[in-house]
N, C-alpha and C. Protein backbone atom coordinates (compact mmCIF):
# COMPACT_ATOMS: atom_id res chain seq x y z
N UNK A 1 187.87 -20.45 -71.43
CA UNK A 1 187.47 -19.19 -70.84
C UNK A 1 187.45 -18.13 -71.93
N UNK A 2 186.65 -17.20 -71.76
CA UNK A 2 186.30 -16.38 -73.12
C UNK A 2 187.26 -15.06 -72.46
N UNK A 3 188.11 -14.75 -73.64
CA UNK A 3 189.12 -13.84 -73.32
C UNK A 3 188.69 -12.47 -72.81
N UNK A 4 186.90 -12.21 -72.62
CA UNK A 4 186.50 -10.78 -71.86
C UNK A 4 187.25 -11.41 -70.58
N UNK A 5 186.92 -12.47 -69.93
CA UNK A 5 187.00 -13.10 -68.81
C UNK A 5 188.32 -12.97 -68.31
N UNK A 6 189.22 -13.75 -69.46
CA UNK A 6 190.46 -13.63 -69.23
C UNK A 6 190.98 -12.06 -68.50
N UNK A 7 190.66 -11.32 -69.63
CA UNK A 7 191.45 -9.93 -68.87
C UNK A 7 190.93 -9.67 -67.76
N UNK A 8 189.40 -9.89 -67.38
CA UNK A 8 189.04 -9.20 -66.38
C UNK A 8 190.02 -9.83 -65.52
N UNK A 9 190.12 -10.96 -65.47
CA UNK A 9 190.83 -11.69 -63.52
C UNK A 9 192.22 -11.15 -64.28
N UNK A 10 192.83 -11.02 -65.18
CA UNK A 10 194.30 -10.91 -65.07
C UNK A 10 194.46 -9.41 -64.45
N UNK A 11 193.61 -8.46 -64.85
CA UNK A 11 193.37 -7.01 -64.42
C UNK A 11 192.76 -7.17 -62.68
N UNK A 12 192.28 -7.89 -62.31
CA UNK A 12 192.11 -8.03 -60.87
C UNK A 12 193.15 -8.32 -60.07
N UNK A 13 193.88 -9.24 -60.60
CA UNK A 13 195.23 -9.65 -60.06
C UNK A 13 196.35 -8.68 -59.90
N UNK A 14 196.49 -7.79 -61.64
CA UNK A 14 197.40 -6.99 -60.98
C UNK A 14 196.85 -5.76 -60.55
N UNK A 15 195.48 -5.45 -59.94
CA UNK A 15 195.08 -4.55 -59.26
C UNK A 15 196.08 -5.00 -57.50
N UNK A 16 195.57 -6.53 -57.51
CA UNK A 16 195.64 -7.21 -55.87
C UNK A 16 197.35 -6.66 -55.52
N UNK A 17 197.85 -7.30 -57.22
CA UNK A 17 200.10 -7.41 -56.85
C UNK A 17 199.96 -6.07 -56.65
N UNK A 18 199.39 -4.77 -57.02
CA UNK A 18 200.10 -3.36 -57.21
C UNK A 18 199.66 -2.89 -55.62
N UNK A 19 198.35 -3.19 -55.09
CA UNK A 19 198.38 -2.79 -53.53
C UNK A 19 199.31 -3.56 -52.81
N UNK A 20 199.39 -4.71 -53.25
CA UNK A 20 200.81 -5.44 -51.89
C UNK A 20 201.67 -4.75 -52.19
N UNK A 21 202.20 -4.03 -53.26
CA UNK A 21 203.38 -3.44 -53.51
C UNK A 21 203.77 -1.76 -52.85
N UNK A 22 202.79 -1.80 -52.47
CA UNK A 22 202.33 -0.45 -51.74
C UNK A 22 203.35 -0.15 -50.68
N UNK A 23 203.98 0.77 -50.48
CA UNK A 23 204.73 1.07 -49.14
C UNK A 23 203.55 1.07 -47.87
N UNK A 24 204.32 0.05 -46.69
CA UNK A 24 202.96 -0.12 -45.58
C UNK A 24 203.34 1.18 -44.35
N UNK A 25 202.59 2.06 -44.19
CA UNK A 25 202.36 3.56 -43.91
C UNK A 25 203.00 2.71 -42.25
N UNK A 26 204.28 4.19 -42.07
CA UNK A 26 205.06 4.07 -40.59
C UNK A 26 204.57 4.50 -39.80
N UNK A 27 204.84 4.11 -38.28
CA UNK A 27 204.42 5.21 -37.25
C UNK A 27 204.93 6.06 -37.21
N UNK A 28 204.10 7.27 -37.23
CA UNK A 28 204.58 8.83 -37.02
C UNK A 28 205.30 9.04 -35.62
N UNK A 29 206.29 9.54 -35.22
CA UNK A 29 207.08 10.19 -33.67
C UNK A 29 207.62 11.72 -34.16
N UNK A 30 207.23 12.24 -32.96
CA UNK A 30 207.33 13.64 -32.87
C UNK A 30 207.08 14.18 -31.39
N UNK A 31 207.35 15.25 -31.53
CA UNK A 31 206.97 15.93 -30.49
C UNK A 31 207.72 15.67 -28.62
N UNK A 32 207.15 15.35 -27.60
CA UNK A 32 208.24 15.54 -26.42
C UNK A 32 208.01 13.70 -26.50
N UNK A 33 208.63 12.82 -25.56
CA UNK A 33 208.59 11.45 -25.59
C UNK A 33 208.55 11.27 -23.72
N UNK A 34 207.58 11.47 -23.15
CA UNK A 34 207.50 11.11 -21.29
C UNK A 34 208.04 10.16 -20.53
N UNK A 35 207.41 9.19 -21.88
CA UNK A 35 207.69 7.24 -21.62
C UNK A 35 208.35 6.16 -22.55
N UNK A 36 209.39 5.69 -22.22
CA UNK A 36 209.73 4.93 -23.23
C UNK A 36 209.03 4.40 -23.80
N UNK A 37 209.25 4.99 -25.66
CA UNK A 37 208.44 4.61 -26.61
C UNK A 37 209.12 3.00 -27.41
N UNK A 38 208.14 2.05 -26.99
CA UNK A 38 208.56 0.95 -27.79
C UNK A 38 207.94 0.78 -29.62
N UNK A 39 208.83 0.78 -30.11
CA UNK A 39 208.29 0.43 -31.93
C UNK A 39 208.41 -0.70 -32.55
N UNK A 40 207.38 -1.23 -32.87
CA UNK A 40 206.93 -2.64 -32.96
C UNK A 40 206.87 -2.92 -34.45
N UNK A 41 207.09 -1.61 -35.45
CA UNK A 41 207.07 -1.25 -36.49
C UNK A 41 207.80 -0.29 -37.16
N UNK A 42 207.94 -0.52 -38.70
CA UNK A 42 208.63 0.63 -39.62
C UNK A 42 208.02 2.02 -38.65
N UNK A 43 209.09 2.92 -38.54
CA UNK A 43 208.87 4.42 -38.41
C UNK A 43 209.00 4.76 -38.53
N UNK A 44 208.84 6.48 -38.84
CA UNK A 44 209.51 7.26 -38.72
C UNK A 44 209.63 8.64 -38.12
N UNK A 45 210.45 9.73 -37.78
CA UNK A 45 210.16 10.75 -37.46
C UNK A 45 209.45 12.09 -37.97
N UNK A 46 208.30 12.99 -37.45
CA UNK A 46 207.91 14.04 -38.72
C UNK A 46 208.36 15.25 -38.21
N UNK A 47 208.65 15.38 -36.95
CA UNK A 47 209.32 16.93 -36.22
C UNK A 47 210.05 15.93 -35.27
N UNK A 48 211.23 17.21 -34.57
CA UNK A 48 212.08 16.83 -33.29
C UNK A 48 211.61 15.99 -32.63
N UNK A 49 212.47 15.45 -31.64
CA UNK A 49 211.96 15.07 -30.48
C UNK A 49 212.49 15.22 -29.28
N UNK A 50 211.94 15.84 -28.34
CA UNK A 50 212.36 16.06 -27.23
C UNK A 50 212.26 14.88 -25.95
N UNK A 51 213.59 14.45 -25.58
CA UNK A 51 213.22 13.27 -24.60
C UNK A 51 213.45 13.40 -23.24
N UNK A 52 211.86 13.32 -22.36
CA UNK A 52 212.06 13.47 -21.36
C UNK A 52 211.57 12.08 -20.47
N UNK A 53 211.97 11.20 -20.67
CA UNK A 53 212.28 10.12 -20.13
C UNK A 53 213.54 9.83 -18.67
N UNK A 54 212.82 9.92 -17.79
CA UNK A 54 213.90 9.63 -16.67
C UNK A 54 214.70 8.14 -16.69
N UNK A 55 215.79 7.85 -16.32
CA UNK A 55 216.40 6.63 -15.87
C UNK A 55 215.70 5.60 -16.77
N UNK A 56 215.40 5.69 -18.57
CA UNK A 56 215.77 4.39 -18.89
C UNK A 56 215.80 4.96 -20.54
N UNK A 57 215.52 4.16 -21.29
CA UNK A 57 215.74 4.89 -22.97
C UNK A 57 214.63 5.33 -23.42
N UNK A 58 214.65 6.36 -24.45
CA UNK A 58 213.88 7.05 -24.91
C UNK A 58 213.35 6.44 -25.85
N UNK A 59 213.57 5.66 -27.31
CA UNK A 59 213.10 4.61 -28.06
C UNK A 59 213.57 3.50 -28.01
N UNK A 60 212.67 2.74 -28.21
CA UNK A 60 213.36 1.22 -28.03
C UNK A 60 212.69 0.15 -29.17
N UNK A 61 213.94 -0.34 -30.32
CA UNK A 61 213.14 -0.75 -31.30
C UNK A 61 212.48 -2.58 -30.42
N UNK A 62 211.66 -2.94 -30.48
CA UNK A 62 211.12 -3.75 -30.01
C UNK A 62 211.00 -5.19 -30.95
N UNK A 63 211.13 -4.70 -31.88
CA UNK A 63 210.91 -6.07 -32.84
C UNK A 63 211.94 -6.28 -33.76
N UNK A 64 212.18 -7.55 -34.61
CA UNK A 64 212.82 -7.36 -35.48
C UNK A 64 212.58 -7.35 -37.01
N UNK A 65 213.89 -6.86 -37.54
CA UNK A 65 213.72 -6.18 -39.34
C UNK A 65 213.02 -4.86 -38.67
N UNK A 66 213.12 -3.72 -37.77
CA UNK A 66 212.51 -2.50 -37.81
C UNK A 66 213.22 -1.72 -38.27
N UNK A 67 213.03 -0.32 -39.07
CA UNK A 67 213.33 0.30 -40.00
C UNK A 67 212.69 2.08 -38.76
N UNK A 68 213.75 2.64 -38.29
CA UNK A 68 213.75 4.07 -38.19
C UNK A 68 213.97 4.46 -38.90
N UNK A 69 213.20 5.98 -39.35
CA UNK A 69 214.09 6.87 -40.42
C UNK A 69 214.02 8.09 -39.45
N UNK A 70 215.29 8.60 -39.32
CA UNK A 70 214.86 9.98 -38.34
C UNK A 70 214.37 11.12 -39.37
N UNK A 71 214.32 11.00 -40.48
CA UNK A 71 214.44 12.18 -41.82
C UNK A 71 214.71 13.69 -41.58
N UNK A 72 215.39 13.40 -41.25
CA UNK A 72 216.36 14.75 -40.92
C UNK A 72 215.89 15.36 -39.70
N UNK A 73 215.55 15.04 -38.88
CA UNK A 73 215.14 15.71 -37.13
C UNK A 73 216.18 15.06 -36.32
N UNK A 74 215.62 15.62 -34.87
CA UNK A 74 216.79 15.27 -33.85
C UNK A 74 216.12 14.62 -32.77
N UNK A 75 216.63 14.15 -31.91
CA UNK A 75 216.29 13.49 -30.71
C UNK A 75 217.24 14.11 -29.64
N UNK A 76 216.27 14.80 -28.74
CA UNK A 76 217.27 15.19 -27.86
C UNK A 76 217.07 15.56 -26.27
N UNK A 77 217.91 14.89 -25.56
CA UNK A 77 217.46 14.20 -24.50
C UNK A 77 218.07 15.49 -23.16
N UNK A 78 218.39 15.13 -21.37
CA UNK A 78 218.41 16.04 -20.88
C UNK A 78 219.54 16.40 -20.21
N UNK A 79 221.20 16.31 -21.02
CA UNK A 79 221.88 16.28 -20.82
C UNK A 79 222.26 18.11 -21.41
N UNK A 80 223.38 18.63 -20.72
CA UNK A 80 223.48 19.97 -21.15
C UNK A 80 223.96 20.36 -22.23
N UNK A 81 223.39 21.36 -22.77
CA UNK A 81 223.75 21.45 -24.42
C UNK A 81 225.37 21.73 -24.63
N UNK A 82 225.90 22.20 -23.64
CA UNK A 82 227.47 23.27 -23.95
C UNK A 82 227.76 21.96 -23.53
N UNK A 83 228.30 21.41 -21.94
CA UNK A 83 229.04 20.17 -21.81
C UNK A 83 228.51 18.84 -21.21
N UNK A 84 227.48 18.55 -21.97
CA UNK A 84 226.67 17.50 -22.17
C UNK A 84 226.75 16.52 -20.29
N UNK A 85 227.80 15.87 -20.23
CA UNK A 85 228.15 15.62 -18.58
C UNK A 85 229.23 16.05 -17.68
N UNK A 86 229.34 16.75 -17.09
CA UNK A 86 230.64 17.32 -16.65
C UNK A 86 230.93 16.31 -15.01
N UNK A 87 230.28 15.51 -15.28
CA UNK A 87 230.75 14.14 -14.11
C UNK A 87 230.33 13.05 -14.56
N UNK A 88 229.19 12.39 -14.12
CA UNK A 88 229.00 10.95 -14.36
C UNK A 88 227.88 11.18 -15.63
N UNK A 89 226.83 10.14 -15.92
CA UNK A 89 225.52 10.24 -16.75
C UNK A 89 225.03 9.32 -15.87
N UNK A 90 224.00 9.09 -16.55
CA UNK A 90 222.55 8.05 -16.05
C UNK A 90 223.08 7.42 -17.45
N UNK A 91 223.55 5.98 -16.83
CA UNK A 91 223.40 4.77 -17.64
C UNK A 91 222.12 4.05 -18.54
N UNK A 92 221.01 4.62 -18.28
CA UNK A 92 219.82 4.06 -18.61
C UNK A 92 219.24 4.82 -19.93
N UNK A 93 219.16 6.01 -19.70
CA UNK A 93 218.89 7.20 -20.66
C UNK A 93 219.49 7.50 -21.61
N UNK A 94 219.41 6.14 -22.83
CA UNK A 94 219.64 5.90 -24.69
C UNK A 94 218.73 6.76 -25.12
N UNK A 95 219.37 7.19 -26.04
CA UNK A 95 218.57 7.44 -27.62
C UNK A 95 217.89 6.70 -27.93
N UNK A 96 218.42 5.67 -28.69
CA UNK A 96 217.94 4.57 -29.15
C UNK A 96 218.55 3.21 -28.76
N UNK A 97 217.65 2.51 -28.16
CA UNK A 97 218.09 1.09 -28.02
C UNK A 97 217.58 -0.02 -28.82
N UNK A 98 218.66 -0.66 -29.35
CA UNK A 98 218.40 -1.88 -30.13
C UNK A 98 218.88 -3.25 -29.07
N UNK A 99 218.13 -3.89 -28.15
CA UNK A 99 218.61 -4.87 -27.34
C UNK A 99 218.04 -6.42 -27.80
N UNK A 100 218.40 -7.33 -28.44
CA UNK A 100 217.73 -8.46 -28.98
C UNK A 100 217.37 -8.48 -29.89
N UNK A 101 217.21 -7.30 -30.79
CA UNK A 101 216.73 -7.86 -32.46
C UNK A 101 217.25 -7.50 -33.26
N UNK A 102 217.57 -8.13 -34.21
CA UNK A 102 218.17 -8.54 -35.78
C UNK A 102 217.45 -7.77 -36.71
N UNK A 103 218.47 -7.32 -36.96
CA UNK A 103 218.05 -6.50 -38.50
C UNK A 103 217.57 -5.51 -38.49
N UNK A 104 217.58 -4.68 -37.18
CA UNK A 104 217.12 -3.11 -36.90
C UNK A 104 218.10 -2.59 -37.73
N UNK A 105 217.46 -0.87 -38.81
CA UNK A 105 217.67 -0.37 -39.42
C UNK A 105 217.67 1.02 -38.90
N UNK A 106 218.25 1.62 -38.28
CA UNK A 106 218.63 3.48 -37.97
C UNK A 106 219.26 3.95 -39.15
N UNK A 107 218.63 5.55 -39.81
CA UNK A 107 218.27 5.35 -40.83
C UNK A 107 218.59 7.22 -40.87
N UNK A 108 219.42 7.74 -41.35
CA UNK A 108 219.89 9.60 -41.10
C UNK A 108 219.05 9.88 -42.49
N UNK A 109 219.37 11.10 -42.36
CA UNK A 109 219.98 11.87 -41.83
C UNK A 109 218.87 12.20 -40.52
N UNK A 110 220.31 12.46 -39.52
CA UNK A 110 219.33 12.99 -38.19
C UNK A 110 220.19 13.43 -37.33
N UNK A 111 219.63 13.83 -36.18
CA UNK A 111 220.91 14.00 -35.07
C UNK A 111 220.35 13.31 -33.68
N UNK A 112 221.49 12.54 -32.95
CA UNK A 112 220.93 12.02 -31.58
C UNK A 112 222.24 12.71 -30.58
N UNK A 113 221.05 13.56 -29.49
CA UNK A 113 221.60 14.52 -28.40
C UNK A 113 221.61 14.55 -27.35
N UNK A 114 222.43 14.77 -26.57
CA UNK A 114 222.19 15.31 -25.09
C UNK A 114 221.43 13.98 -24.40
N UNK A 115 222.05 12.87 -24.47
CA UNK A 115 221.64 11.93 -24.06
C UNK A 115 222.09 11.67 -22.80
N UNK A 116 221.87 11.46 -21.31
CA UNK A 116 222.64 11.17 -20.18
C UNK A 116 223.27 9.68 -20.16
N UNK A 117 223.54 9.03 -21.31
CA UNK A 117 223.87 7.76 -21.83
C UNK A 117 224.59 7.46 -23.23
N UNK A 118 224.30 6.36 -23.79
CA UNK A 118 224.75 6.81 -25.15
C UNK A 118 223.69 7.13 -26.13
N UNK A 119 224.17 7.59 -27.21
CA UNK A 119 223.55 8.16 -28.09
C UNK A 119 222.15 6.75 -28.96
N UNK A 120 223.44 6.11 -29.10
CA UNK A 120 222.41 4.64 -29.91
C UNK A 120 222.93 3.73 -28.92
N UNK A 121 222.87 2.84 -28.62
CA UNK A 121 223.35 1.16 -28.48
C UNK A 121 222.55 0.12 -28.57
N UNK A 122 223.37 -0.73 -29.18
CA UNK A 122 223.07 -1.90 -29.65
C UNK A 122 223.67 -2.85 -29.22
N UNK A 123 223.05 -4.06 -28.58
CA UNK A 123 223.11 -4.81 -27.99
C UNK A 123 222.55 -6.32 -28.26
N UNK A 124 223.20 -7.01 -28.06
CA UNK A 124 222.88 -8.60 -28.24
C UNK A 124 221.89 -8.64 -29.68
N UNK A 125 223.00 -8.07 -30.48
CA UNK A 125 221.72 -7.79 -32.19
C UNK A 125 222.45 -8.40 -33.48
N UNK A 126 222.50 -8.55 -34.43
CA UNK A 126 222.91 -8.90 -35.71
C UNK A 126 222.33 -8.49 -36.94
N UNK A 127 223.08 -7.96 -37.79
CA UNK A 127 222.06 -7.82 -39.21
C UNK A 127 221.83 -6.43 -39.35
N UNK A 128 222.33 -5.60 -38.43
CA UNK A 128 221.52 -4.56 -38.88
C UNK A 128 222.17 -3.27 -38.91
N UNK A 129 221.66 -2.19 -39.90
CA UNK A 129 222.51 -1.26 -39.95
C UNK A 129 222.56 0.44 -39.49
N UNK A 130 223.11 1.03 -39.35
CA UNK A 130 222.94 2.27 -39.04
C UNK A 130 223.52 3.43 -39.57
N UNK A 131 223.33 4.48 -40.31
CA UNK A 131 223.55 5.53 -41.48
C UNK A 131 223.46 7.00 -41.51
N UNK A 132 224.05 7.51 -41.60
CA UNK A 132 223.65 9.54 -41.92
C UNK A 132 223.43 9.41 -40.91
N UNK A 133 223.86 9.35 -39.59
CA UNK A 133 223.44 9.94 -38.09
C UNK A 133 224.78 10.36 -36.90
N UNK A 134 224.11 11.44 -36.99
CA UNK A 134 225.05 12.28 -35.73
C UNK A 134 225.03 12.24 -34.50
N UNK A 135 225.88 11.40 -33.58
CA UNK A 135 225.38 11.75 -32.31
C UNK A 135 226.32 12.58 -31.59
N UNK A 136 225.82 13.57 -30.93
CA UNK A 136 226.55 14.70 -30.43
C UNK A 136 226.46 14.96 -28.96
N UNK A 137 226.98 15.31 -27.87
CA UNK A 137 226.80 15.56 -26.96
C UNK A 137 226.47 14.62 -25.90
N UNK A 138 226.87 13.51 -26.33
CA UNK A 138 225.75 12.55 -25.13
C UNK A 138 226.95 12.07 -23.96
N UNK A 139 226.25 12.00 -23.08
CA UNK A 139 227.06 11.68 -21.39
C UNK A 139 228.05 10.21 -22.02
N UNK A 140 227.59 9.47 -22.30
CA UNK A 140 228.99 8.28 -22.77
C UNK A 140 228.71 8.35 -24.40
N UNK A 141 229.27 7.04 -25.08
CA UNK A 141 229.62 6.87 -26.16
C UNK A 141 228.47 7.43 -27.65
N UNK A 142 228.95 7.93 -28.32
CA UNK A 142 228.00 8.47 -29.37
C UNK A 142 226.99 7.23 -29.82
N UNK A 143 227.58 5.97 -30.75
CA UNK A 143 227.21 4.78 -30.61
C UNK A 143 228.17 3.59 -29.95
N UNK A 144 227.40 2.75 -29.37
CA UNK A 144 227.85 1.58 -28.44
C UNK A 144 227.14 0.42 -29.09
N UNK A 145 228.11 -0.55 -29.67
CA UNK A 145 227.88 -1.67 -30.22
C UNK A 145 228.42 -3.12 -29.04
N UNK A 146 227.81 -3.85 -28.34
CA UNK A 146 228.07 -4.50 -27.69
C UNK A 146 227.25 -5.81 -27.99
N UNK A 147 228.06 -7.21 -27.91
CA UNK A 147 227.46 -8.30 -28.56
C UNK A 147 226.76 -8.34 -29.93
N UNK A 148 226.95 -7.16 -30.45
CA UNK A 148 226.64 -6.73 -31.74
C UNK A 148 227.59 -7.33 -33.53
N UNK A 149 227.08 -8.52 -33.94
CA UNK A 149 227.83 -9.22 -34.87
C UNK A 149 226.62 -8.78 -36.36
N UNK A 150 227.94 -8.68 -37.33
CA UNK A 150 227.42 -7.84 -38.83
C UNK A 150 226.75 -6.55 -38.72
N UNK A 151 226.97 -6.03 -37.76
CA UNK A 151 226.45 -4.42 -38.36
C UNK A 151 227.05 -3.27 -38.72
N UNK A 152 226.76 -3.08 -39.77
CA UNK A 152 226.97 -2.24 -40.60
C UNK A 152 226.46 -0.65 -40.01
N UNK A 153 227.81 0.13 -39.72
CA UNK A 153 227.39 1.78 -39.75
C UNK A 153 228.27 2.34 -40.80
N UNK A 154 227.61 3.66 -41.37
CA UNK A 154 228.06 4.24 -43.01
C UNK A 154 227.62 5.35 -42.76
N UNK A 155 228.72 6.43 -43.01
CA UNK A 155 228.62 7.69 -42.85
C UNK A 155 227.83 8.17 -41.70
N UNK A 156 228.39 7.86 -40.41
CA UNK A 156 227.60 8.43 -39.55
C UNK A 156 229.34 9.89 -38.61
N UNK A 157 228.70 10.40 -38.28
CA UNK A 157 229.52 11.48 -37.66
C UNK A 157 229.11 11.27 -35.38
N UNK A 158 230.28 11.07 -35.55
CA UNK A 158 230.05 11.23 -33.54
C UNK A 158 231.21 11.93 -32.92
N UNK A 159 230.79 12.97 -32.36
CA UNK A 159 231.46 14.31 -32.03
C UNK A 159 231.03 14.94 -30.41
N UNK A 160 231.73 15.15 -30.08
CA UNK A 160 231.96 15.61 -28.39
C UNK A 160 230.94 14.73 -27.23
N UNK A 161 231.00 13.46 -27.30
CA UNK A 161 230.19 12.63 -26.92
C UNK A 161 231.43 12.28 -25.71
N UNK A 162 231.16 11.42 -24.44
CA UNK A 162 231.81 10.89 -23.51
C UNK A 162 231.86 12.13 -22.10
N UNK A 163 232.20 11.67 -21.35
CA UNK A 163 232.76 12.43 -20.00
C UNK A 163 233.98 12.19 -19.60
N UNK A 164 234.53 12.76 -17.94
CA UNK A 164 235.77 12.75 -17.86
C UNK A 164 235.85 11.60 -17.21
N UNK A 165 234.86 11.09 -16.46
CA UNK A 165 234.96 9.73 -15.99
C UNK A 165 234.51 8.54 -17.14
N UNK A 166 233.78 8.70 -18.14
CA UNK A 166 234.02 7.82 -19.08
C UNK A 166 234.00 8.58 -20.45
N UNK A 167 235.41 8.79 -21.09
CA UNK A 167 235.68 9.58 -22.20
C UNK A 167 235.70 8.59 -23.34
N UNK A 168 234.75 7.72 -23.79
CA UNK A 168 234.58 6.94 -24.55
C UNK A 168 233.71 7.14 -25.87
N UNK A 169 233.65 8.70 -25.83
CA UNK A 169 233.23 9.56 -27.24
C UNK A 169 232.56 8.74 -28.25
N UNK A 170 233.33 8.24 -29.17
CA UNK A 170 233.12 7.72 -30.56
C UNK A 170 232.05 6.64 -31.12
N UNK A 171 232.49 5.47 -31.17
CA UNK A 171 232.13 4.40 -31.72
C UNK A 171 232.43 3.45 -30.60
């Protein structure tokens, strides 16, 4: 092969490696949320979010290896801002639910609010981690890890979360 040749395909090739190497563009979330939003993909947040979702969760990562980044916004749902539940919550109405897949990534800095539920939970999952996130105010637990084996949370803050019938605040 005559070495014009040569470079050309070696220069094609690493044209091909440098686009695979490309970060693959997230779904954008913003703005109010009506219907539980399922994410089937990397995302992330570009403004607040306001969740007005009745009786079930507001995101729900749907697949696995998904990657939220809230990048510094909030999620915040319709529980009262001063004392979030001053009796029961709506069990249904998450922040974020991780139910069945491995290797979901929640991803701060951010804040998750005023949830009539918990803030995150994770459920029947493995592998996956959660970081820089605040959950504040929500009717039960800030995050709820249940059937949840290897996951990793790091520097996250959970503060005045729970009620008087279930004061289960924290972690």
């Amino acid at each position: 092969m005559k070495p014009d040749r040569m470079l050309f395909r070696l220069s094609s090739v690493m044209v091909s490696l440098a686009w695979l190497s490309q970060p693959i563009p997230a779904k954008e979330i913003g703005g109010t949320i009506n219907t539980t939003l399922r994410i089937e993909e990397n995302s992330v947040l570009v403004e607040d979010v306001t969740c007005a979702v009745e009786s079930a969760p507001c995101i729900v990562v749907g697949a696995p290896n998904i990657t939220l980044d809230l990048d510094g916004y909030a999620i915040t749902g319709q529980a009262d801002a001063e004392a979030a539940c001053s009796g029961g919550g709506v069990g249904t109405e998450i922040g974020i639910d991780v139910n069945g897949q491995n290797g979901a990534v929640i991803r701060g800095p951010g804040v998750i609010r005023q949830m009539r539920s918990f803030g995150i939970r994770v459920n029947n999952s493995s592998g996956g981690k959660i970081t820089g996130v605040t959950a504040s105010t929500n009717c039960f637990a800030g995050f709820y890890l249940n059937a949840a084996s290897e996951y990793e949370l790091e520097g996250n803050v959970s503060v005045r979360n729970g009620n008087m019938t279930f004061p289960c605040g924290g972690i």
